[in-house]
Protein backbone atom coordinates (compact mmCIF):
# COMPACT_ATOMS: atom_id res chain seq x y z
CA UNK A 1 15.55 40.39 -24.77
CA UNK A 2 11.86 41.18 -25.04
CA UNK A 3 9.93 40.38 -21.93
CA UNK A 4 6.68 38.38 -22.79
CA UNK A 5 3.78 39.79 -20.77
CA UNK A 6 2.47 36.66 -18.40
CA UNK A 7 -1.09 38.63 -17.84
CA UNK A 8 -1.92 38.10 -21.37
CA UNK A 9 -1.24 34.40 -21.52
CA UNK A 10 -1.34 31.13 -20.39
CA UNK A 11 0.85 29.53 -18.82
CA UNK A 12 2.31 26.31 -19.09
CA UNK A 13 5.53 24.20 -18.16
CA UNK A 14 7.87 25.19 -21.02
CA UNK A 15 5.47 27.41 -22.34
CA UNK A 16 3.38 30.97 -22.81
CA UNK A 17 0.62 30.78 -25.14
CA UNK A 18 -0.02 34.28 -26.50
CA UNK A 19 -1.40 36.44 -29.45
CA UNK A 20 1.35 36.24 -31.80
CA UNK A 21 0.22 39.61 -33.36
CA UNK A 22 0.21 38.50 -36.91
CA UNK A 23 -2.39 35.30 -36.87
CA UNK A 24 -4.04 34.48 -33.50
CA UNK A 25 -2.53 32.68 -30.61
CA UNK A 26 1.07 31.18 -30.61
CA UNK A 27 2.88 28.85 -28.33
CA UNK A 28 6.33 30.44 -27.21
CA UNK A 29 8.87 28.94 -24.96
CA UNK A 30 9.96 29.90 -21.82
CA UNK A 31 12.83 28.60 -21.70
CA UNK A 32 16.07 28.09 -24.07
CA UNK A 33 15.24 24.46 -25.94
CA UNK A 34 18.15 22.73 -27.32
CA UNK A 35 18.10 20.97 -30.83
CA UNK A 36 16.88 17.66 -30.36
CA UNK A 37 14.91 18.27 -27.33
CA UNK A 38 10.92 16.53 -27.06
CA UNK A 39 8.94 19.58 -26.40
CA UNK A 40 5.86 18.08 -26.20
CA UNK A 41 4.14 14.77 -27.82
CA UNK A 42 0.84 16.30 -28.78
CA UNK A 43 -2.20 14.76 -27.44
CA UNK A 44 -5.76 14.31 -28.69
CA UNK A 45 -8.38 11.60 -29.47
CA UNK A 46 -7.19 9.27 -32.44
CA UNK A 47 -9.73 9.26 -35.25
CA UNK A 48 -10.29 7.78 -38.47
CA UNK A 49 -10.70 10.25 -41.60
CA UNK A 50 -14.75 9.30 -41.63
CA UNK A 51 -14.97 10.56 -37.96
CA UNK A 52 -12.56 13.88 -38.80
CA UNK A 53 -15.21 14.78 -41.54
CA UNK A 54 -18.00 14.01 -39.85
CA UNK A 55 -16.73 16.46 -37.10
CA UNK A 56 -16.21 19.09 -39.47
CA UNK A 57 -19.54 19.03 -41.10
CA UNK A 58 -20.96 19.04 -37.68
CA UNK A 59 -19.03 22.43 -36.88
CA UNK A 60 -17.87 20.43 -33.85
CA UNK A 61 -13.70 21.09 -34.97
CA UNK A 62 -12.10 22.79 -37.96
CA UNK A 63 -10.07 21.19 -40.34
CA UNK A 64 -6.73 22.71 -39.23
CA UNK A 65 -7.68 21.30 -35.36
CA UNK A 66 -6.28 18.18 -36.01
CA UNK A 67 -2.45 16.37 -36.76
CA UNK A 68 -2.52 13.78 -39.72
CA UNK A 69 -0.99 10.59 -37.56
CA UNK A 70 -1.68 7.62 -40.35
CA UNK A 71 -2.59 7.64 -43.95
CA UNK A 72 -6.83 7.79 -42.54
CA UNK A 73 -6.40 8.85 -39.02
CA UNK A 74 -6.13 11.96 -37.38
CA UNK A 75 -5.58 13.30 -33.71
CA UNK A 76 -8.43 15.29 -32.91
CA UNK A 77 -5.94 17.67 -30.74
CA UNK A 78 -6.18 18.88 -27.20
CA UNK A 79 -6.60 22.48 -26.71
CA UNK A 80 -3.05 23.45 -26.59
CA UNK A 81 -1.42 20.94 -29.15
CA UNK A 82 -3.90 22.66 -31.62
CA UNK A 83 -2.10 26.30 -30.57
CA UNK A 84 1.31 25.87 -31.68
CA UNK A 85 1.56 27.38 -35.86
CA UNK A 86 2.94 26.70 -38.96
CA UNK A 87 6.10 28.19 -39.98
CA UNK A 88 7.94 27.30 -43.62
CA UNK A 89 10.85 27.46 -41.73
CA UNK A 90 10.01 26.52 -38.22
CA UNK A 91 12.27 25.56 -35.32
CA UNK A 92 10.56 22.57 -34.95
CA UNK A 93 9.01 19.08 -36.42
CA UNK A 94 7.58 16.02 -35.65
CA UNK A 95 8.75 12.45 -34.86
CA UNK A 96 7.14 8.82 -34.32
CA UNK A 97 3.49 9.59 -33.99
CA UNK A 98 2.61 13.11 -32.53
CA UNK A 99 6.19 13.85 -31.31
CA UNK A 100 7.31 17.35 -31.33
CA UNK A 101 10.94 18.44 -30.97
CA UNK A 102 13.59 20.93 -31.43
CA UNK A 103 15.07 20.81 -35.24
CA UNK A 104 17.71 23.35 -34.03
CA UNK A 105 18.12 25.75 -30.88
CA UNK A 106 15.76 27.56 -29.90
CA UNK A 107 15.63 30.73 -27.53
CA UNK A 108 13.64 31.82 -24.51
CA UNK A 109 10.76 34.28 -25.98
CA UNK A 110 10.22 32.50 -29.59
CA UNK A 111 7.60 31.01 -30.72
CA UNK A 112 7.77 26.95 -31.36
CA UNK A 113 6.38 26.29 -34.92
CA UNK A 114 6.02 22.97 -37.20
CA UNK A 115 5.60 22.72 -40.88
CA UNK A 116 2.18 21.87 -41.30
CA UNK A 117 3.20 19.81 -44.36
CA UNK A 118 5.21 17.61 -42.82
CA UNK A 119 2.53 16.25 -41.47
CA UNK A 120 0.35 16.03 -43.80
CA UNK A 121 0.30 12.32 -45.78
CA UNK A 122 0.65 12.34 -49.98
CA UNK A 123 -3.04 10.70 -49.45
CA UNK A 124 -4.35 14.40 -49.39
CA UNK A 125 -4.59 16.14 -52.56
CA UNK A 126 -4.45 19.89 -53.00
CA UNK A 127 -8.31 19.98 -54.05
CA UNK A 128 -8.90 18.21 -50.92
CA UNK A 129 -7.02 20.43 -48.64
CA UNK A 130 -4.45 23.34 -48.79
CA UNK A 131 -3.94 26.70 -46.24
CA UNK A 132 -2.82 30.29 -47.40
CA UNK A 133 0.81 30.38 -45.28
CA UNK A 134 0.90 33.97 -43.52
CA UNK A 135 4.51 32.64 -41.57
CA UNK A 136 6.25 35.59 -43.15
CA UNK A 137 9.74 33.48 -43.63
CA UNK A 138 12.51 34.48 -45.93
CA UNK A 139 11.34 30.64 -47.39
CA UNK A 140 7.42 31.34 -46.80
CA UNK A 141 5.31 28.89 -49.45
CA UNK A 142 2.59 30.85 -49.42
CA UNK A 143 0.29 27.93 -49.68
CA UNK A 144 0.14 24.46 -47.22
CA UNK A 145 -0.10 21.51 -48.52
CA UNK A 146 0.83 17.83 -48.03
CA UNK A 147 4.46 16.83 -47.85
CA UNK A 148 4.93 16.08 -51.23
CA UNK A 149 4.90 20.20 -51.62
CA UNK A 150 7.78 20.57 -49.77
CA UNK A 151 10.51 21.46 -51.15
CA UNK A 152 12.82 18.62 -51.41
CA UNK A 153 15.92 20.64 -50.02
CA UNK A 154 13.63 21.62 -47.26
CA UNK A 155 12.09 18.32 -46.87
CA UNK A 156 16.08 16.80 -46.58
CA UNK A 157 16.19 19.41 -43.87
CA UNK A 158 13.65 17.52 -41.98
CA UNK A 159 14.87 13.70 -43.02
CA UNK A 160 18.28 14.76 -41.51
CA UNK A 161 16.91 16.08 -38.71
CA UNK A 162 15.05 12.83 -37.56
CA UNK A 163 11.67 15.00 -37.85
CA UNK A 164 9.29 13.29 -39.89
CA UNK A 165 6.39 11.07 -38.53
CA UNK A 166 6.48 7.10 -39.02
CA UNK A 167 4.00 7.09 -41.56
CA UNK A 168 5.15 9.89 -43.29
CA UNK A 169 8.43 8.17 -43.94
CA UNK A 170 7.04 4.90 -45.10
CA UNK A 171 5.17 6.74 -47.63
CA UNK A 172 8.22 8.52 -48.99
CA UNK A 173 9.96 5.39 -49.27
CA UNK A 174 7.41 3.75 -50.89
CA UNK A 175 7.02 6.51 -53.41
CA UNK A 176 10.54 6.61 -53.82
CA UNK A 177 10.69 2.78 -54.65
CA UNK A 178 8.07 3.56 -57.23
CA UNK A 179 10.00 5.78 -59.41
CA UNK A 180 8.01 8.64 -57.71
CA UNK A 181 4.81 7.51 -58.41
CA UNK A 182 2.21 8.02 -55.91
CA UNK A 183 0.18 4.35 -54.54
CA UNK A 184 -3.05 4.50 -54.73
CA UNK A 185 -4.43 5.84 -52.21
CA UNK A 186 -8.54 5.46 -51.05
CA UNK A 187 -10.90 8.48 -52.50
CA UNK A 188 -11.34 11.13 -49.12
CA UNK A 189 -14.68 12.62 -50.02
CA UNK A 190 -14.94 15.87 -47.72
């Protein structure tokens, strides 16, 4: 087992945030995590969409700084929420509002990662927002979306798993009630 160095990190219960060596800083655990397992409900100011953009424009956050938590409201995220990465096949997803947990075991040394499109509502169009993926997975994407883009075997992965927001399963179901058709949703102007 690789030994993580601690005097290039930060340290935190559970956790070393590091450079990942591929795309900036990473959280990684500390210790093993078993499937099902909270590892952390992510904290942050709760916004509405207006206030997200506003920040933007401002330069006060980046677009990527904060989790979707309602069709138009974001969590402007606390320093180390916004740390932990995407991965198209990631170890972990999110439950109820802004909780994170373990989608299958994972071991001391590796980095915790989330599918960024799983938390991302159907309200959010690709012209409106999408990331280039650099995960390197077997399953990699290439591109982040909003969960509609992920795959639906994938996407089962997470239903099964119990890791899917609250709002982000009442807008599948209603979707799926509509033959697939998306509601309409209010015009995000960025």
């Amino acid at each position: 087992m690789r030994k993580i160095k601690k005097t290039i990190s930060k340290k935190h219960p559970k956790f070393i945030v590091k450079d990942t060596g591929k795309y900036g800083m990473g959280v990684f655990t500390d210790e093993n995590i078993k499937k099902g397992t909270v590892i952390k409900v992510f904290n942050g100011e709760i916004i509405n969409f207006d206030e997200c953009i506003k920040r933007i424009h401002t330069g006060a956050e980046i677009q990527s700084d904060s989790l979707q938590v309602g069709l138009e409201m974001d969590m402007d995220l606390d320093e180390l929420s916004r740390t932990f990465n995407h991965s198209c096949d990631p170890n972990a997803g999110h439950r109820k509002i802004s909780e994170l947990i373990a989608i299958r075991n994972i071991k001391r040394g590796e980095e915790i990662t989330y599918d960024y499109s799983a938390t991302t509502g159907p309200n959010i169009p690709k012209s409106l927002w999408t990331m280039k993926c650099k995960c390197g997975s077997k399953i990699c994407r290439k591109t982040i979306g909003n969960v509609l883009t992920i795959p639906k075997k994938q996407l089962d992965k997470y239903k099964r798993a119990g890791a899917l927001q609250d709002y982000i399963k009442k807008e599948l179901e209603i979707i799926k009630k509509n033959g697939g058709k998306l509601p309409k949703y209010k015009k995000i102007i960025i």
